[in-house]
PDB file of N, CA and C in Angstrom:
ATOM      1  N   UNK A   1       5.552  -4.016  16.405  1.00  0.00           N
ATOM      2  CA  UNK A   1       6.946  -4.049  16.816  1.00  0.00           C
ATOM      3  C   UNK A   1       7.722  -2.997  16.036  1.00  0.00           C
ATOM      4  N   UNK A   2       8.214  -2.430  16.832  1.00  0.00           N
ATOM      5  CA  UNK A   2       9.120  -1.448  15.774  1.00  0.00           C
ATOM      6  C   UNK A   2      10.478  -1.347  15.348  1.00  0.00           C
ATOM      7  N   UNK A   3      11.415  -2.825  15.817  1.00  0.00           N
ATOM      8  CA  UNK A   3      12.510  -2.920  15.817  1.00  0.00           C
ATOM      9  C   UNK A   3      12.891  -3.910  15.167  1.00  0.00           C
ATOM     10  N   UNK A   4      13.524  -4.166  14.829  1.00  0.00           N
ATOM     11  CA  UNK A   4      14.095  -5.466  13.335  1.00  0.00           C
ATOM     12  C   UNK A   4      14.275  -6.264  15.065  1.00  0.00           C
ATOM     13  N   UNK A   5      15.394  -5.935  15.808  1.00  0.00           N
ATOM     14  CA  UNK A   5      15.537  -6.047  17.107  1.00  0.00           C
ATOM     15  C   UNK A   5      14.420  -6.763  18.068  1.00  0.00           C
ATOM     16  N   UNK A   6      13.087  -6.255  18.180  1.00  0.00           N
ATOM     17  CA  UNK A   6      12.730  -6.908  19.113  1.00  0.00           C
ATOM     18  C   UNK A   6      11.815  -8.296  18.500  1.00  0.00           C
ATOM     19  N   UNK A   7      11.490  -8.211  17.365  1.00  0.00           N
ATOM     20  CA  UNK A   7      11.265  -9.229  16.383  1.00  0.00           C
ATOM     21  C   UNK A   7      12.198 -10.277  16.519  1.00  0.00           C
ATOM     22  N   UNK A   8      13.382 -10.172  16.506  1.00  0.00           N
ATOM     23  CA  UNK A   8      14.306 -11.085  16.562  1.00  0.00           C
ATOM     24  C   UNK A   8      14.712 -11.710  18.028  1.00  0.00           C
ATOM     25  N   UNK A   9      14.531 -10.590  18.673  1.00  0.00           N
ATOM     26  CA  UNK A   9      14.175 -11.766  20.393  1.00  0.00           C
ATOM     27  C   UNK A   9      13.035 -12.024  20.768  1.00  0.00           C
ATOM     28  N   UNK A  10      12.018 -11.704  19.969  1.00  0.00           N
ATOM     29  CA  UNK A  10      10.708 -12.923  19.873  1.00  0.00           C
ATOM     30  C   UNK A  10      10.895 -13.607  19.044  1.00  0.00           C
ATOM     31  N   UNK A  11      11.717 -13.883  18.279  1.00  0.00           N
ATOM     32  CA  UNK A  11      12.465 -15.153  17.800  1.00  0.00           C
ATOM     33  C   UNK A  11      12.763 -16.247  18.463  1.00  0.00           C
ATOM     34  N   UNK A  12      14.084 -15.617  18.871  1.00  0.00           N
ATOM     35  CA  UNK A  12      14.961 -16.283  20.263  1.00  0.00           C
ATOM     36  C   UNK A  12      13.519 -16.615  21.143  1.00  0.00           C
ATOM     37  N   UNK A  13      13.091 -16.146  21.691  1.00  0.00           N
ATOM     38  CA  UNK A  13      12.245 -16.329  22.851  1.00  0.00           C
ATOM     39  C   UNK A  13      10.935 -17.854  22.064  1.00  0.00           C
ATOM     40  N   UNK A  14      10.900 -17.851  20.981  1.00  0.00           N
ATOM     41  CA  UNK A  14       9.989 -18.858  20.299  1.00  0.00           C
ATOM     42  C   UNK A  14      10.511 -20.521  20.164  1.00  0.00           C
ATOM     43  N   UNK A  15      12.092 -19.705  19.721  1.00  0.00           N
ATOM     44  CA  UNK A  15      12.995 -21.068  19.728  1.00  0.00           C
ATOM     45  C   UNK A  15      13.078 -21.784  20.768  1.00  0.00           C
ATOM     46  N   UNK A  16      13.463 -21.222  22.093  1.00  0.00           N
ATOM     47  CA  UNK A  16      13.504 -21.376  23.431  1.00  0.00           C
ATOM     48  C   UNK A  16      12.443 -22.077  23.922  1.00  0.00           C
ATOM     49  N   UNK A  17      10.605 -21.719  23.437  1.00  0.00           N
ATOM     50  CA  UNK A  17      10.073 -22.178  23.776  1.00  0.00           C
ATOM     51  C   UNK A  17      10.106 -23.725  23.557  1.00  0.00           C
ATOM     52  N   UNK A  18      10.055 -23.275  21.880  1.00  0.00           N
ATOM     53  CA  UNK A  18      10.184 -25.021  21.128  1.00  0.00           C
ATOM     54  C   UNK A  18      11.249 -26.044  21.563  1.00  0.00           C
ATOM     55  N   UNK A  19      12.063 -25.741  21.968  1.00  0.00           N
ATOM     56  CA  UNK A  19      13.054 -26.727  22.895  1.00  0.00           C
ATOM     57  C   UNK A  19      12.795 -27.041  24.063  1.00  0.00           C
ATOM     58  N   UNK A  20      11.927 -25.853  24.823  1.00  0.00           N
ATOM     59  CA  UNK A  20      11.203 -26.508  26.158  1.00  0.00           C
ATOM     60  C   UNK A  20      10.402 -27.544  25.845  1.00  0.00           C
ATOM     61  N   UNK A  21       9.443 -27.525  25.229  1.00  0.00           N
ATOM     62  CA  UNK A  21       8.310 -28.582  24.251  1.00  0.00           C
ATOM     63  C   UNK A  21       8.901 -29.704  23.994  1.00  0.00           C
ATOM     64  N   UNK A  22       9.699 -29.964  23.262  1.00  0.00           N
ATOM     65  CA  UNK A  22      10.717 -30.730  23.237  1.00  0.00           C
ATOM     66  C   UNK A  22      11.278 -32.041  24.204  1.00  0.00           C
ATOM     67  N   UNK A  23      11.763 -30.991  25.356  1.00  0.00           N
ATOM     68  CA  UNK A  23      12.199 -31.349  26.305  1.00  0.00           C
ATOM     69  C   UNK A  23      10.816 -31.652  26.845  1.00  0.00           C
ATOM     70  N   UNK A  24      10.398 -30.880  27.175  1.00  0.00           N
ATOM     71  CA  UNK A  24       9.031 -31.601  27.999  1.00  0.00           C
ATOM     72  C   UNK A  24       8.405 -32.715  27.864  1.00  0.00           C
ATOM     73  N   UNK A  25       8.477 -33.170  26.315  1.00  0.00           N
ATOM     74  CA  UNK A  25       8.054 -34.510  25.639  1.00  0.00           C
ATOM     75  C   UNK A  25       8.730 -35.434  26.641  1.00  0.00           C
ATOM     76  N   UNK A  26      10.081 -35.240  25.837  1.00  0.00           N
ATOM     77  CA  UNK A  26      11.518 -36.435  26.065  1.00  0.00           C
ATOM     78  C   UNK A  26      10.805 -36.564  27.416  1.00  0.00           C
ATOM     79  N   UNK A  27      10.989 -35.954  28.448  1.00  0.00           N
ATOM     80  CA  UNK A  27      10.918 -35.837  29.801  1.00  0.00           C
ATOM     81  C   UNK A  27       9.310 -36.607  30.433  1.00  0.00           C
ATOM     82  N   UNK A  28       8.004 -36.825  29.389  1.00  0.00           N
ATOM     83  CA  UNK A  28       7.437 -37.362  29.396  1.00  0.00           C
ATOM     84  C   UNK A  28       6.787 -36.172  30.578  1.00  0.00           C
ATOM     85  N   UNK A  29       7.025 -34.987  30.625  1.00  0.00           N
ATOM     86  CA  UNK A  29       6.090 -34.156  31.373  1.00  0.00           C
ATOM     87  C   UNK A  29       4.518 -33.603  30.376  1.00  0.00           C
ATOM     88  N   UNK A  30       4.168 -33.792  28.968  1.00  0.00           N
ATOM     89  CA  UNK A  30       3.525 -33.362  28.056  1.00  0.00           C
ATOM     90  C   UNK A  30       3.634 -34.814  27.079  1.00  0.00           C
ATOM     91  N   UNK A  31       2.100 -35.056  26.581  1.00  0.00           N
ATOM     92  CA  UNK A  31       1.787 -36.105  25.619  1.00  0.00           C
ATOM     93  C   UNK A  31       2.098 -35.473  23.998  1.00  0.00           C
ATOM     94  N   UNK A  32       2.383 -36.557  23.144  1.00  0.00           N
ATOM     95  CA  UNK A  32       2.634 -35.845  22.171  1.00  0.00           C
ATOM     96  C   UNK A  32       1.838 -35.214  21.433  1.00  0.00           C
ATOM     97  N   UNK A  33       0.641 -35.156  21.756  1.00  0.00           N
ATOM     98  CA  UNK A  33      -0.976 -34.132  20.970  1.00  0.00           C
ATOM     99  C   UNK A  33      -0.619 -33.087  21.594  1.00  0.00           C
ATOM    100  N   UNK A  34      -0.642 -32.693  23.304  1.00  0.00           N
ATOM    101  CA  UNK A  34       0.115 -31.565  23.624  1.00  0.00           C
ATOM    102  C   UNK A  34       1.449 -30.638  22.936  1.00  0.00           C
ATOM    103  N   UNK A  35       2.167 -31.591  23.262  1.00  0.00           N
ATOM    104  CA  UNK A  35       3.771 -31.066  22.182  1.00  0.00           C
ATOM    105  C   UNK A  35       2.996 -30.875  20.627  1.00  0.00           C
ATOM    106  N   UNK A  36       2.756 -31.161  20.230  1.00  0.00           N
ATOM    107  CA  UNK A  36       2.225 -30.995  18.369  1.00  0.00           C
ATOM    108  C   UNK A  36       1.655 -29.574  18.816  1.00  0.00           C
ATOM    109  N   UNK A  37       0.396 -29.323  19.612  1.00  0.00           N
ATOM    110  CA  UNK A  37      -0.200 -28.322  19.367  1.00  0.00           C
ATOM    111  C   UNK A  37       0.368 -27.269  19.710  1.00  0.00           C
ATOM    112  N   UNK A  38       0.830 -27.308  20.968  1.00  0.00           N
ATOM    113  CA  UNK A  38       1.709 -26.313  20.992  1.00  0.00           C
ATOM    114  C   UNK A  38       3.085 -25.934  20.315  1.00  0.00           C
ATOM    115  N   UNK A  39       3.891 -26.686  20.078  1.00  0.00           N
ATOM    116  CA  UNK A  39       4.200 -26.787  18.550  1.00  0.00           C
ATOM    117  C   UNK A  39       4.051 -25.618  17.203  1.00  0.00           C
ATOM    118  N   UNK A  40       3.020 -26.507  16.947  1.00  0.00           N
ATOM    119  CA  UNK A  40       2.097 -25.844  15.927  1.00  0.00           C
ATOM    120  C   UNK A  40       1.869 -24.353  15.774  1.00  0.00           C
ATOM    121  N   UNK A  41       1.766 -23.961  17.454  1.00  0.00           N
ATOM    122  CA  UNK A  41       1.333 -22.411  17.593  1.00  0.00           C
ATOM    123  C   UNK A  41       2.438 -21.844  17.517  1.00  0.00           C
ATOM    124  N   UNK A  42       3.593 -22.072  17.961  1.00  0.00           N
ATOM    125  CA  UNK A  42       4.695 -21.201  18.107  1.00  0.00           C
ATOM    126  C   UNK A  42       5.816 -21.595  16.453  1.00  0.00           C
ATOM    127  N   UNK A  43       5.391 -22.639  15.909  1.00  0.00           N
ATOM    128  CA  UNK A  43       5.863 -22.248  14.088  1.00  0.00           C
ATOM    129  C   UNK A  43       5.159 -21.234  13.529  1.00  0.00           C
ATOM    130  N   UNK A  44       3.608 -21.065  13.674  1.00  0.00           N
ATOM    131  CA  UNK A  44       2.813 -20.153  13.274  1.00  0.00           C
ATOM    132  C   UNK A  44       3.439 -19.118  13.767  1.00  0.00           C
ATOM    133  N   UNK A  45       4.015 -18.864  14.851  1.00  0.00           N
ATOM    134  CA  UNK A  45       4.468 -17.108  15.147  1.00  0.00           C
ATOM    135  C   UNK A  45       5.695 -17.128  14.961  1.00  0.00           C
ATOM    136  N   UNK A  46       6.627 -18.301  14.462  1.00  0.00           N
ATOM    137  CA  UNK A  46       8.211 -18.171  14.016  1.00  0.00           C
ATOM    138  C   UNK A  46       7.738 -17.399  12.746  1.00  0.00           C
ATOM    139  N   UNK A  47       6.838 -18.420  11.666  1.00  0.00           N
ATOM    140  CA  UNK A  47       6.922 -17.608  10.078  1.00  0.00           C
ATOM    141  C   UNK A  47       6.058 -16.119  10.182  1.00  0.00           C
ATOM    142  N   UNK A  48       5.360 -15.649  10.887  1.00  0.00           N
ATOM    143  CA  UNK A  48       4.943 -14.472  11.242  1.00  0.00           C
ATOM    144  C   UNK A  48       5.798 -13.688  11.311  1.00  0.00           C
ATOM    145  N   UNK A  49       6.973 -13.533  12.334  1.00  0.00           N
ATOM    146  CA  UNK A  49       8.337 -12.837  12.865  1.00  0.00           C
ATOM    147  C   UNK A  49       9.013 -12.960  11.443  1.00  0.00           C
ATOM    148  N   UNK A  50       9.410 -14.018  10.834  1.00  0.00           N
ATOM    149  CA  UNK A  50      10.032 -14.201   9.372  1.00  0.00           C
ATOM    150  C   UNK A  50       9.861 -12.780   8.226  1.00  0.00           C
ATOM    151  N   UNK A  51       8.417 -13.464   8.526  1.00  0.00           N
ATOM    152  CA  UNK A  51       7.818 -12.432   7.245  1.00  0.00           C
ATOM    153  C   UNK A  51       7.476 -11.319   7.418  1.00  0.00           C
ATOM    154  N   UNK A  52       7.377 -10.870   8.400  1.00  0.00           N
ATOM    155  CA  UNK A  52       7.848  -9.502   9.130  1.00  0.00           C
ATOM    156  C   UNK A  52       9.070  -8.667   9.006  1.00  0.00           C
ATOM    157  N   UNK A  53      10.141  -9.331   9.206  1.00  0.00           N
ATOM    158  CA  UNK A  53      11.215  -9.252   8.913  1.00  0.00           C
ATOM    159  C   UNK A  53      11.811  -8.956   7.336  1.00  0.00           C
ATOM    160  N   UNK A  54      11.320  -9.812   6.768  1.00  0.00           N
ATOM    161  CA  UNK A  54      11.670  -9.802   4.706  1.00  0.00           C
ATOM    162  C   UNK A  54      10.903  -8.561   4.266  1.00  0.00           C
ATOM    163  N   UNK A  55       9.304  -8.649   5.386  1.00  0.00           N
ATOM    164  CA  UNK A  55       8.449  -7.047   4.515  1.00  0.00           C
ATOM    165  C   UNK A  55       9.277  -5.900   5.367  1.00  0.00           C
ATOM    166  N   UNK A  56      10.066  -6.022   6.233  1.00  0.00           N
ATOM    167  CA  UNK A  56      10.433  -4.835   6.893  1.00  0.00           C
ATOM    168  C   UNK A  56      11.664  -4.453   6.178  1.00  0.00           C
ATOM    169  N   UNK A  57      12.682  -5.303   5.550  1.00  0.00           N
ATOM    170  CA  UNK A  57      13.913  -5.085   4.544  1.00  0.00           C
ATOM    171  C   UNK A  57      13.831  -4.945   3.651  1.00  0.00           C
ATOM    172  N   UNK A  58      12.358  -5.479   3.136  1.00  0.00           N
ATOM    173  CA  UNK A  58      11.937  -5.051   1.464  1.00  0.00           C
ATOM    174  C   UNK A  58      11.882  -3.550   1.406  1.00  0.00           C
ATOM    175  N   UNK A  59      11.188  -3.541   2.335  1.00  0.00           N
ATOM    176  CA  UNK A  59      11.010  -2.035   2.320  1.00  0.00           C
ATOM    177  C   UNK A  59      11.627  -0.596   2.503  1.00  0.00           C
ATOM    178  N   UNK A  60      12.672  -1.305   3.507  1.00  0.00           N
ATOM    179  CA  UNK A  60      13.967  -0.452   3.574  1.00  0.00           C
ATOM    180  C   UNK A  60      15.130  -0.429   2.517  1.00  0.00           C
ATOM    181  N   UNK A  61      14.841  -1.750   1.421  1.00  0.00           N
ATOM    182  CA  UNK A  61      15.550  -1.806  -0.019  1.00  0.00           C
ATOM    183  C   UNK A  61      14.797  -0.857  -0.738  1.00  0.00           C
ATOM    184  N   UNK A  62      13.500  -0.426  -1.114  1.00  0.00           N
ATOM    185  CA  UNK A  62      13.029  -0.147  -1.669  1.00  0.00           C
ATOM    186  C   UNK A  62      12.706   1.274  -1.108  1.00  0.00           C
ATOM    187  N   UNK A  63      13.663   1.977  -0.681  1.00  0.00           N
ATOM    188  CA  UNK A  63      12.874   3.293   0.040  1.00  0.00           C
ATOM    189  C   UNK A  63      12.020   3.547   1.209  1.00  0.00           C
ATOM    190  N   UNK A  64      11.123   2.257   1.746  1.00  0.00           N
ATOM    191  CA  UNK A  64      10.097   2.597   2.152  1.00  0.00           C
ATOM    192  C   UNK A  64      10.041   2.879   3.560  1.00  0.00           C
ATOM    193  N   UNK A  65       9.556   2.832   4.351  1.00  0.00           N
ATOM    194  CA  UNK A  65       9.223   3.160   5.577  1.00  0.00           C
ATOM    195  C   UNK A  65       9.193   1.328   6.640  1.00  0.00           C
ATOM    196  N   UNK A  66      10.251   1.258   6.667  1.00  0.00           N
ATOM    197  CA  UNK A  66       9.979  -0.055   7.684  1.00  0.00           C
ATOM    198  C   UNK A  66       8.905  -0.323   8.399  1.00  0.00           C
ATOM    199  N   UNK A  67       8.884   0.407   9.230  1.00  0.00           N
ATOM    200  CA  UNK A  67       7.539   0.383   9.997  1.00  0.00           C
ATOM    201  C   UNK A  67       6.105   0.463   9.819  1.00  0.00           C
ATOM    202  N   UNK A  68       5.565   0.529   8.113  1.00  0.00           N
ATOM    203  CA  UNK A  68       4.634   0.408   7.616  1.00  0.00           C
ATOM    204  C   UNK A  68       4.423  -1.111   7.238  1.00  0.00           C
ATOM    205  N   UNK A  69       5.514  -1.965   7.706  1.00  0.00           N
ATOM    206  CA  UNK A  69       5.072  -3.414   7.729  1.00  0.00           C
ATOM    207  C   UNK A  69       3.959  -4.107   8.443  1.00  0.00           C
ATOM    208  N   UNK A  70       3.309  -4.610   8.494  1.00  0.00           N
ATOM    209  CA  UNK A  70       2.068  -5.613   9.334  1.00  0.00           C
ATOM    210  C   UNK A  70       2.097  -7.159   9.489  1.00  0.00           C
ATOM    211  N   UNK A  71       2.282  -7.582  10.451  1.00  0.00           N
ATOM    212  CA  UNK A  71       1.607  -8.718  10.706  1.00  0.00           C
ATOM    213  C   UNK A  71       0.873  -9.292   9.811  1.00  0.00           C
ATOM    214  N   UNK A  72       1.167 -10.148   9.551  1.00  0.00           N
ATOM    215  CA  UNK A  72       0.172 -11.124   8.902  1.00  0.00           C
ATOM    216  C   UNK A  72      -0.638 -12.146   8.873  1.00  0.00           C
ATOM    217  N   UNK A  73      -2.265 -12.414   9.107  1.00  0.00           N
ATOM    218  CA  UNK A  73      -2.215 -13.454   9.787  1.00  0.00           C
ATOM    219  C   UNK A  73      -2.054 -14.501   8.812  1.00  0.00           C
ATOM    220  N   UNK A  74      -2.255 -15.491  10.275  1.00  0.00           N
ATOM    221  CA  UNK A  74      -1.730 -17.238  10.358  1.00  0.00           C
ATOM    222  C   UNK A  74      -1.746 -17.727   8.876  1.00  0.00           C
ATOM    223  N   UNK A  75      -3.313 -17.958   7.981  1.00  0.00           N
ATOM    224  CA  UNK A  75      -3.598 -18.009   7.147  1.00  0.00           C
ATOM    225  C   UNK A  75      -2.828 -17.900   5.559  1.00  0.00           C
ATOM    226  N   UNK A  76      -2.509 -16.782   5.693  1.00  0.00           N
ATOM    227  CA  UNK A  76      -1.676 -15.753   4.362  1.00  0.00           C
ATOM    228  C   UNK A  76      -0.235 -16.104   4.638  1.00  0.00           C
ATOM    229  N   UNK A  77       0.677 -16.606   5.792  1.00  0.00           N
ATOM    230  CA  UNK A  77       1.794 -16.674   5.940  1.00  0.00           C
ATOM    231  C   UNK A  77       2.040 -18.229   5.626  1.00  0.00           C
ATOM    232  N   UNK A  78       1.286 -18.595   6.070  1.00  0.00           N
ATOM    233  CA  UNK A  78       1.450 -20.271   6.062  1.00  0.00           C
ATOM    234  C   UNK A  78       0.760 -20.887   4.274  1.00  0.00           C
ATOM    235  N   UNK A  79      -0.010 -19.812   4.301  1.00  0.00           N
ATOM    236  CA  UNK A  79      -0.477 -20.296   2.425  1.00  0.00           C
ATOM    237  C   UNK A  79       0.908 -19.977   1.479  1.00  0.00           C
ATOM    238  N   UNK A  80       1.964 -19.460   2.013  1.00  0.00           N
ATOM    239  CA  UNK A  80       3.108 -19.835   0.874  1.00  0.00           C
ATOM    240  C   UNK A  80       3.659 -20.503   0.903  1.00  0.00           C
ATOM    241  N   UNK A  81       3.721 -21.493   1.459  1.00  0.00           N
ATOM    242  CA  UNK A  81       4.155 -23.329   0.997  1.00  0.00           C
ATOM    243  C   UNK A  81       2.774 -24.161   0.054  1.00  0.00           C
ATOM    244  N   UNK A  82       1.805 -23.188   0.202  1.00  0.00           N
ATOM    245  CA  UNK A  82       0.710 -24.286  -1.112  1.00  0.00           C
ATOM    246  C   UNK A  82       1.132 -23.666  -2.442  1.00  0.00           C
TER     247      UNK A  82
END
């Protein structure tokens, strides 16, 4: 991604999902093992977009080249709450 910008409406677009999910529960269209997992996948790509975001401003604090930021996977993003 090369835009602080489009990171942030795959944001929006994640949130959106998670309220469909949501709704889909309430609505009893999706069981709640469904809602969890899917769920699950789209927090994994909220803190992805996050931390994307903090390495892309770090770096523009620090001189660097924004766009030398990366993705991170699932693993390494989610291991900073242990």
């Amino acid at each position: 991604m090369a835009k602080d910008q489009d990171i942030l409406d795959l944001v929006n677009r994640l949130v959106a999902e998670e309220q469909e999910l949501r709704s889909a529960l309430q609505n009893r269209e999706i069981d709640e093992s469904e809602e969890h997992r899917r769920l699950r996948a789209v927090e994994v790509q909220l803190d992805q977009c996050w931390d994307l975001l903090r390495q892309r401003r770090a770096l523009r604090e620090t001189g660097g080249d924004p766009r030398e930021a990366e993705v991170r996977p699932p693993d390494e993003v989610e291991g900073y709450l242990n």
